[in-house]
Structure formats: structure tokens, C-alpha cells
C-alpha atoms as a PDB file:
ATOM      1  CA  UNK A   1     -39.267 -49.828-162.938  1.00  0.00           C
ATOM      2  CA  UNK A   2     -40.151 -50.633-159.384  1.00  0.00           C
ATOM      3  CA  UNK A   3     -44.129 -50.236-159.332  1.00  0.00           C
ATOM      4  CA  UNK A   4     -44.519 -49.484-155.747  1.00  0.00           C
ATOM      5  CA  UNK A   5     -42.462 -47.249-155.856  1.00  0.00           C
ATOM      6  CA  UNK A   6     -44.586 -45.748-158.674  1.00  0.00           C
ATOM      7  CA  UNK A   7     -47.772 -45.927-156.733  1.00  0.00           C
ATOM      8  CA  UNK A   8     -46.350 -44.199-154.168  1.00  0.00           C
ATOM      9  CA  UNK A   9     -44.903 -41.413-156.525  1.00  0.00           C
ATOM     10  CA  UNK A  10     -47.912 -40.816-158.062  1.00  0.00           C
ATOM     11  CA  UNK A  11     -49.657 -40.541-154.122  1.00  0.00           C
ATOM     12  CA  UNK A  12     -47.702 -37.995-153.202  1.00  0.00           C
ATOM     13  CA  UNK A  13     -48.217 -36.103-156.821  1.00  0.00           C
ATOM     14  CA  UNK A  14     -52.053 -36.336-156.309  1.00  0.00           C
ATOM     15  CA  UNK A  15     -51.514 -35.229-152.630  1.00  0.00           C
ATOM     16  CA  UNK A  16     -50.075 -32.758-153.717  1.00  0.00           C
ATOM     17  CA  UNK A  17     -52.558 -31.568-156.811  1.00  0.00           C
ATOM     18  CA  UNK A  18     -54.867 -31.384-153.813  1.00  0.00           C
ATOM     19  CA  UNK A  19     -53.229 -29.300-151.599  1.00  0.00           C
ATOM     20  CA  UNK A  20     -52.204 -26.746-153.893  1.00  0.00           C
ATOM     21  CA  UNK A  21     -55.727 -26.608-155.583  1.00  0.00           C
ATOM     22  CA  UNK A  22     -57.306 -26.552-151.681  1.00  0.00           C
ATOM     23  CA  UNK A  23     -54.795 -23.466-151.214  1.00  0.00           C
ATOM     24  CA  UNK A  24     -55.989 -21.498-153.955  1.00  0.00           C
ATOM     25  CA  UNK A  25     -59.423 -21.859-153.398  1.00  0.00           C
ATOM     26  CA  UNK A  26     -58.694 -20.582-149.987  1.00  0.00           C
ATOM     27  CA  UNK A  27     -56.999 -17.720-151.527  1.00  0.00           C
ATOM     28  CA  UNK A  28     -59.752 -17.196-154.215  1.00  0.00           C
ATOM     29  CA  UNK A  29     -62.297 -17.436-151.242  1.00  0.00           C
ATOM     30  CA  UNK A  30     -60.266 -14.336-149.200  1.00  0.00           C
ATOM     31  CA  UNK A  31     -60.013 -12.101-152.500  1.00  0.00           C
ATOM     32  CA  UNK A  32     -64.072 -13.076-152.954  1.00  0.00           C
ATOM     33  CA  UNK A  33     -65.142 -11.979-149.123  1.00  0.00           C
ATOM     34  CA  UNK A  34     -62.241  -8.906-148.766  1.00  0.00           C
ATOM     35  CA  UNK A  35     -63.931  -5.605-147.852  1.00  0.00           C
ATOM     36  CA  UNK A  36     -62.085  -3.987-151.211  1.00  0.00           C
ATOM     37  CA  UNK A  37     -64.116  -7.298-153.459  1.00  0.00           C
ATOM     38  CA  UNK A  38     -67.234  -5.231-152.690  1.00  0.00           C
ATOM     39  CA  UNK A  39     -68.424  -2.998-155.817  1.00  0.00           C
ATOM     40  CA  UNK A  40     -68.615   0.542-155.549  1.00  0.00           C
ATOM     41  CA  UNK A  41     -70.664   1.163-158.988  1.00  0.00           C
ATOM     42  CA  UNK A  42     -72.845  -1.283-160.512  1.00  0.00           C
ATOM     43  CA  UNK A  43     -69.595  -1.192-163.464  1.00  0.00           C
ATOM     44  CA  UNK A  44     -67.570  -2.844-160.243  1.00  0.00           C
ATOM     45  CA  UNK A  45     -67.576  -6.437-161.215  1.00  0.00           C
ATOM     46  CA  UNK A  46     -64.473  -7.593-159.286  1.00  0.00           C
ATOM     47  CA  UNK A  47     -66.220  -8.806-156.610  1.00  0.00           C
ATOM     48  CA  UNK A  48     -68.500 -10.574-158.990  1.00  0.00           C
ATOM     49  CA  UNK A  49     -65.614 -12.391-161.024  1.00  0.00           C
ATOM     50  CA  UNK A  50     -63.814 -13.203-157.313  1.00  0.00           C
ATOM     51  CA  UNK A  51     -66.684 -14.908-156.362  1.00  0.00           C
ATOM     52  CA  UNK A  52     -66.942 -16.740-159.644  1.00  0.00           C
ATOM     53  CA  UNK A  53     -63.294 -17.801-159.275  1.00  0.00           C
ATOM     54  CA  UNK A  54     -63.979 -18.891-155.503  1.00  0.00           C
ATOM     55  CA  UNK A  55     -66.470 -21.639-156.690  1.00  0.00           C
ATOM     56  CA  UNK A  56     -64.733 -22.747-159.321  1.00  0.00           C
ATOM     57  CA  UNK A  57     -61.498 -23.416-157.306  1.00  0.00           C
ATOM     58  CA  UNK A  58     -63.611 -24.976-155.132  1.00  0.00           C
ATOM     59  CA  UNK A  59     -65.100 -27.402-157.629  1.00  0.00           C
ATOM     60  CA  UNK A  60     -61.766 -27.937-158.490  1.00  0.00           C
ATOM     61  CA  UNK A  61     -60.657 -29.041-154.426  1.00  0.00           C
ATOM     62  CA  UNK A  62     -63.361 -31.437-154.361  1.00  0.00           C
ATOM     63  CA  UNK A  63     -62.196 -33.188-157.927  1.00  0.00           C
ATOM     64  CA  UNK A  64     -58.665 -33.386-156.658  1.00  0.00           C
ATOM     65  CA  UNK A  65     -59.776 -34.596-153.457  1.00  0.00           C
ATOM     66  CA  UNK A  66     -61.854 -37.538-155.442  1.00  0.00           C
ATOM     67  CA  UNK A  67     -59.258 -38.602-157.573  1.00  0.00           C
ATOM     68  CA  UNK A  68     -56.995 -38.416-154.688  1.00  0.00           C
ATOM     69  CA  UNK A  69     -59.213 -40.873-152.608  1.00  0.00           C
ATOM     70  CA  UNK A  70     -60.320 -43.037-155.723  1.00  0.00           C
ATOM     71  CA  UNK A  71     -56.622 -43.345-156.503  1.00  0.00           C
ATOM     72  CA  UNK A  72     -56.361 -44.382-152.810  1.00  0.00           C
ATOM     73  CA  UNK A  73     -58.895 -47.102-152.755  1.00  0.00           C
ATOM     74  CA  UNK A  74     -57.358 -49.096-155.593  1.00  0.00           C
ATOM     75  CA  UNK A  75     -55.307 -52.080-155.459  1.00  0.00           C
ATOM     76  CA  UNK A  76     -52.904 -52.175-158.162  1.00  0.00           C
ATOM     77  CA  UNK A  77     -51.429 -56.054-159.376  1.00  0.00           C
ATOM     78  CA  UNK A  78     -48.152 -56.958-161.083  1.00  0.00           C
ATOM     79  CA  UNK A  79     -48.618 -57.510-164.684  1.00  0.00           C
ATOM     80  CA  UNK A  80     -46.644 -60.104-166.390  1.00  0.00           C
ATOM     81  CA  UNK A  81     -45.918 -60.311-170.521  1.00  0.00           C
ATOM     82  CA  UNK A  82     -48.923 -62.827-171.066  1.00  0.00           C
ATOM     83  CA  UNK A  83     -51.337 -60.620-169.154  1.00  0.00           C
ATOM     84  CA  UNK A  84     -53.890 -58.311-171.078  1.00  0.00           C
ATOM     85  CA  UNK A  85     -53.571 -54.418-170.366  1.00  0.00           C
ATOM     86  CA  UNK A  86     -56.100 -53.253-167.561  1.00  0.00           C
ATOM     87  CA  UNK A  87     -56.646 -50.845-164.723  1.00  0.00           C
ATOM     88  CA  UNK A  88     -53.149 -49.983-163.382  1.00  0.00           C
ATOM     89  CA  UNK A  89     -51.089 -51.259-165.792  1.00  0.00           C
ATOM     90  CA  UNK A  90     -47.515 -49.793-166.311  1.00  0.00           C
ATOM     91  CA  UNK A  91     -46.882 -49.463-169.728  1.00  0.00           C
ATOM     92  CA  UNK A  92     -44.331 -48.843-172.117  1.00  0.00           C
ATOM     93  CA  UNK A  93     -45.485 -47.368-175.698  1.00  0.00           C
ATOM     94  CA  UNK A  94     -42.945 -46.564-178.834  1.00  0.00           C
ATOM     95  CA  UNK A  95     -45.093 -44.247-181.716  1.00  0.00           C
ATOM     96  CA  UNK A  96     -44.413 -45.190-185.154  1.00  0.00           C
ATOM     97  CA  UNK A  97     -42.058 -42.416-185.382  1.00  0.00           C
ATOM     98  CA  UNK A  98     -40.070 -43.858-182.594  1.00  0.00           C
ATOM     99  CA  UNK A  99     -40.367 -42.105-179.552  1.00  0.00           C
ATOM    100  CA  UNK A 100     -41.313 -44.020-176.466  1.00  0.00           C
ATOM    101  CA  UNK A 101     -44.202 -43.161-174.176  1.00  0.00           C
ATOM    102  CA  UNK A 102     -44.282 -44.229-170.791  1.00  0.00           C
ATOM    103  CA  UNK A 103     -47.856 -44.839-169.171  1.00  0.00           C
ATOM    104  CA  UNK A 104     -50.019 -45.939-166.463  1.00  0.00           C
ATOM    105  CA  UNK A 105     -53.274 -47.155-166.405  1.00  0.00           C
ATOM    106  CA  UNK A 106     -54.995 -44.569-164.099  1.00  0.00           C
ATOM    107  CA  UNK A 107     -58.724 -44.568-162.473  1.00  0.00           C
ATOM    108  CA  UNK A 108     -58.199 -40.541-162.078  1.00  0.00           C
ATOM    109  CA  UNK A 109     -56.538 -37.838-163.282  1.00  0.00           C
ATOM    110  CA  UNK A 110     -55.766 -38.592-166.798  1.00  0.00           C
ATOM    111  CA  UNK A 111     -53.275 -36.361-168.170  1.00  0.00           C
ATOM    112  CA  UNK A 112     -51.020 -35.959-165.907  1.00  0.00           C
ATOM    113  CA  UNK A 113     -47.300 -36.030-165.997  1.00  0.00           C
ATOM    114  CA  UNK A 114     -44.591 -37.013-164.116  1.00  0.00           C
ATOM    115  CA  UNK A 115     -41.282 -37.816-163.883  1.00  0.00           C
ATOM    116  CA  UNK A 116     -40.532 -41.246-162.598  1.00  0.00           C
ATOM    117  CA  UNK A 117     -36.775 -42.646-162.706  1.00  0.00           C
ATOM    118  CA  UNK A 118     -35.850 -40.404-165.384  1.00  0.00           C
ATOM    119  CA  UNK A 119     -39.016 -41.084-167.374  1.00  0.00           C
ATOM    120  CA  UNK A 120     -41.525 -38.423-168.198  1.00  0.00           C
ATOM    121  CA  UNK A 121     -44.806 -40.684-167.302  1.00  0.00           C
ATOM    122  CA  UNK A 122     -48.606 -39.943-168.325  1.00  0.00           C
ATOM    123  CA  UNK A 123     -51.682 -40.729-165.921  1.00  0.00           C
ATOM    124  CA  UNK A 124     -54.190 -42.093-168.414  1.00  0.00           C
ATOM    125  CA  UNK A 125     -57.378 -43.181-167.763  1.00  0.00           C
ATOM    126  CA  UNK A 126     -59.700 -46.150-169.947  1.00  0.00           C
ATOM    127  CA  UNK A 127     -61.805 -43.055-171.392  1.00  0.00           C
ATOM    128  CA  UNK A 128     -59.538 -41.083-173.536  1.00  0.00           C
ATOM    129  CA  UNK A 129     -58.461 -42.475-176.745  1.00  0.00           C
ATOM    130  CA  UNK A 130     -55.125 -44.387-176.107  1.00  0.00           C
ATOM    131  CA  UNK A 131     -56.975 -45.820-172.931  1.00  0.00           C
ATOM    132  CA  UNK A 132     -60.030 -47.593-174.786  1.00  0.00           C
ATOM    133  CA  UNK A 133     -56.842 -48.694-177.254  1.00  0.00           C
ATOM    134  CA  UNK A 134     -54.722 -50.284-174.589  1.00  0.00           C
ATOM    135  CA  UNK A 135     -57.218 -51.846-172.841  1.00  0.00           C
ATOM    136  CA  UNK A 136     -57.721 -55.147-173.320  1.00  0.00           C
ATOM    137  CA  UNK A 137     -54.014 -55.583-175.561  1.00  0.00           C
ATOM    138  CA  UNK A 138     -50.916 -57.710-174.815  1.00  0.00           C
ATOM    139  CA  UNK A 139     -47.129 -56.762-175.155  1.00  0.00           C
ATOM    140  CA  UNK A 140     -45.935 -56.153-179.028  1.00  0.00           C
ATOM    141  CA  UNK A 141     -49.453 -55.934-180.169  1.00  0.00           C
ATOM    142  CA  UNK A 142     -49.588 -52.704-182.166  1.00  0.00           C
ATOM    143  CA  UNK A 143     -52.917 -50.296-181.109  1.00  0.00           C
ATOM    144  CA  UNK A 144     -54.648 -47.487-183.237  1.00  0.00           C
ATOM    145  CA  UNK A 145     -55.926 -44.337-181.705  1.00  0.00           C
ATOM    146  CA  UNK A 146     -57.189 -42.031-184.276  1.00  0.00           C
ATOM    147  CA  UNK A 147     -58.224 -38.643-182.619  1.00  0.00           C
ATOM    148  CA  UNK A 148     -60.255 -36.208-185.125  1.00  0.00           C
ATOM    149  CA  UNK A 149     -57.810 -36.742-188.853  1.00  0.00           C
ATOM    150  CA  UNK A 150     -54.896 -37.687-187.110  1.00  0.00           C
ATOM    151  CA  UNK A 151     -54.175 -41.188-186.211  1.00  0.00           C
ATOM    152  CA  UNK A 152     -50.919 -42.865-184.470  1.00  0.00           C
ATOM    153  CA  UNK A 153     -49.538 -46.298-184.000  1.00  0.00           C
ATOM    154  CA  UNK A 154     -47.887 -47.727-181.236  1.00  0.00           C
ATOM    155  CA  UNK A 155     -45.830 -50.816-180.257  1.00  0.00           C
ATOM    156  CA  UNK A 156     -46.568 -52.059-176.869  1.00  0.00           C
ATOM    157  CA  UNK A 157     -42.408 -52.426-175.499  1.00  0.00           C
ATOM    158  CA  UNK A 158     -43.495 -53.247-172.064  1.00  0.00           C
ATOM    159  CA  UNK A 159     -45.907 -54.346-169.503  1.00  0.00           C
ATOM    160  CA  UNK A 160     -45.857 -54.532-165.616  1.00  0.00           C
END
């Protein structure tokens, strides 16, 4: 996988996470401050919940817009097979079961997914459970991430 090429795809995904969240909170905003938003009764809670909505989509501009410019400030290095796993690492997971994960080391925006050279990729980020696992590991080690009563194991295939 080209990695630049990676950084760049997940930019543009990010850019865009931001622009569509920065549009609905624009929309949410309009439906909040519309003449027909203001209650007629005091049963009339639409305005109420539009407002509601409006701050929350605005809360969720300003996340996008911080993973978007953490993401930004990063400098991402080449791994090689006898590095450890860290921050913006590309990696390549198979489960126990035998399906292979694809995965990069994200500072933001764990969770999401994308497809990258006909891989389905996953952000993750060193807080969630497979993070805290990788980090730290070297290729064919095998890491444990046991969320709640279920726990997985999973072969690390590949590292750049």
C-alpha cells in the first residue's frame, strides 16, 4: 500500500466529515431560528428540540474540525518489519478466525472506515482496546484485546 497516498485519502475523508457535519449544523441552526420553530402552546416543543439539535451539531463541527486539524499537524514515518507499532502505523491484522483487518494508527477519529485500494480500512486511535494492544508490538507477534466476555486474537501480517 502506498502510505501517502493513504494520508492523503484519509485528508480528504476527514475534510469531508467536516464539511458535511458544518452543513448540517447550518441546517439544524435554520430549522432552530425559522419563524414556524417558534411554539404556539407551551405543548409546542419543536422549537425547543431544534434548538437542542442546533448545538449539538455544532459540538459536533467543532470535533470534526479538531480531528481534522490534529490529523493535519502530524507527521507520519515509514515503518519497517523491526519497528514497534506506534502513532501512524499502517497495519495489517488477521483474527483467529481468519479474516484480515486492515488498520491505521490514528490521533483522531477512531472508528472510522474507509476504503483504501480495495481494502475496507479502520481509523483507530491508542485509546480503544485494539489500540492500547498494538501499541508497542512488532510484526507476527500475536495481541489480546478482550472487550467485556469476549476476547479476540490477532496475528500482526504487516507493518508500514
Amino acid at each position: 500500500m502506498n502510505k501517502s497516498h493513504l494520508i492523503h485519502t484519509i485528508k480528504k475523508m476527514l475534510e469531508k466529515r467536516f464539511e458535511t457535519a458544518a452543513t448540517a449544523a447550518h441546517q439544524a441552526y435554520e430549522a432552530a431560528t425559522d419563524k414556524e420553530s417558534v411554539a404556539e402552546n407551551k405543548y409546542d416543543t419543536f422549537g425547543l428540540e431544534a434548538s437542542y439539535l442546533a448545538h449539538g451539531q455544532s459540538q459536533r463541527v467543532i470535533e470534526c474540525e479538531n480531528d481534522l486539524k490534529h490529523f493535519l499537524s502530524m507527521t507520519f514515518k515509514d515503518f519497517n518489519e523491526d519497528d514497534a507499532i506506534a502513532m501512524g502505523a499502517l497495519v495489517e491484522l488477521e483474527e483467529s478466525a481468519g479474516k484480515q483487518i486492515t488498520c491505521f494508527i490514528s490521533p483522531c477519529a477512531g472508528g472510522q472506515a474507509f476504503d483504501f485500494e480495495g481494502k475496507n480500512c479502520l481509523l483507530i486511535t491508542p485509546s480503544s482496546p485494539l489500540g492500547r494492544a498494538l501499541l508497542g508490538a512488532n510484526l507476527e507477534d500475536e495481541v489480546k484485546v478482550t472487550i467485556g466476555a469476549d476476547t479476540k486474537f490477532y496475528e500482526i501480517t504487516h507493518l508500514s
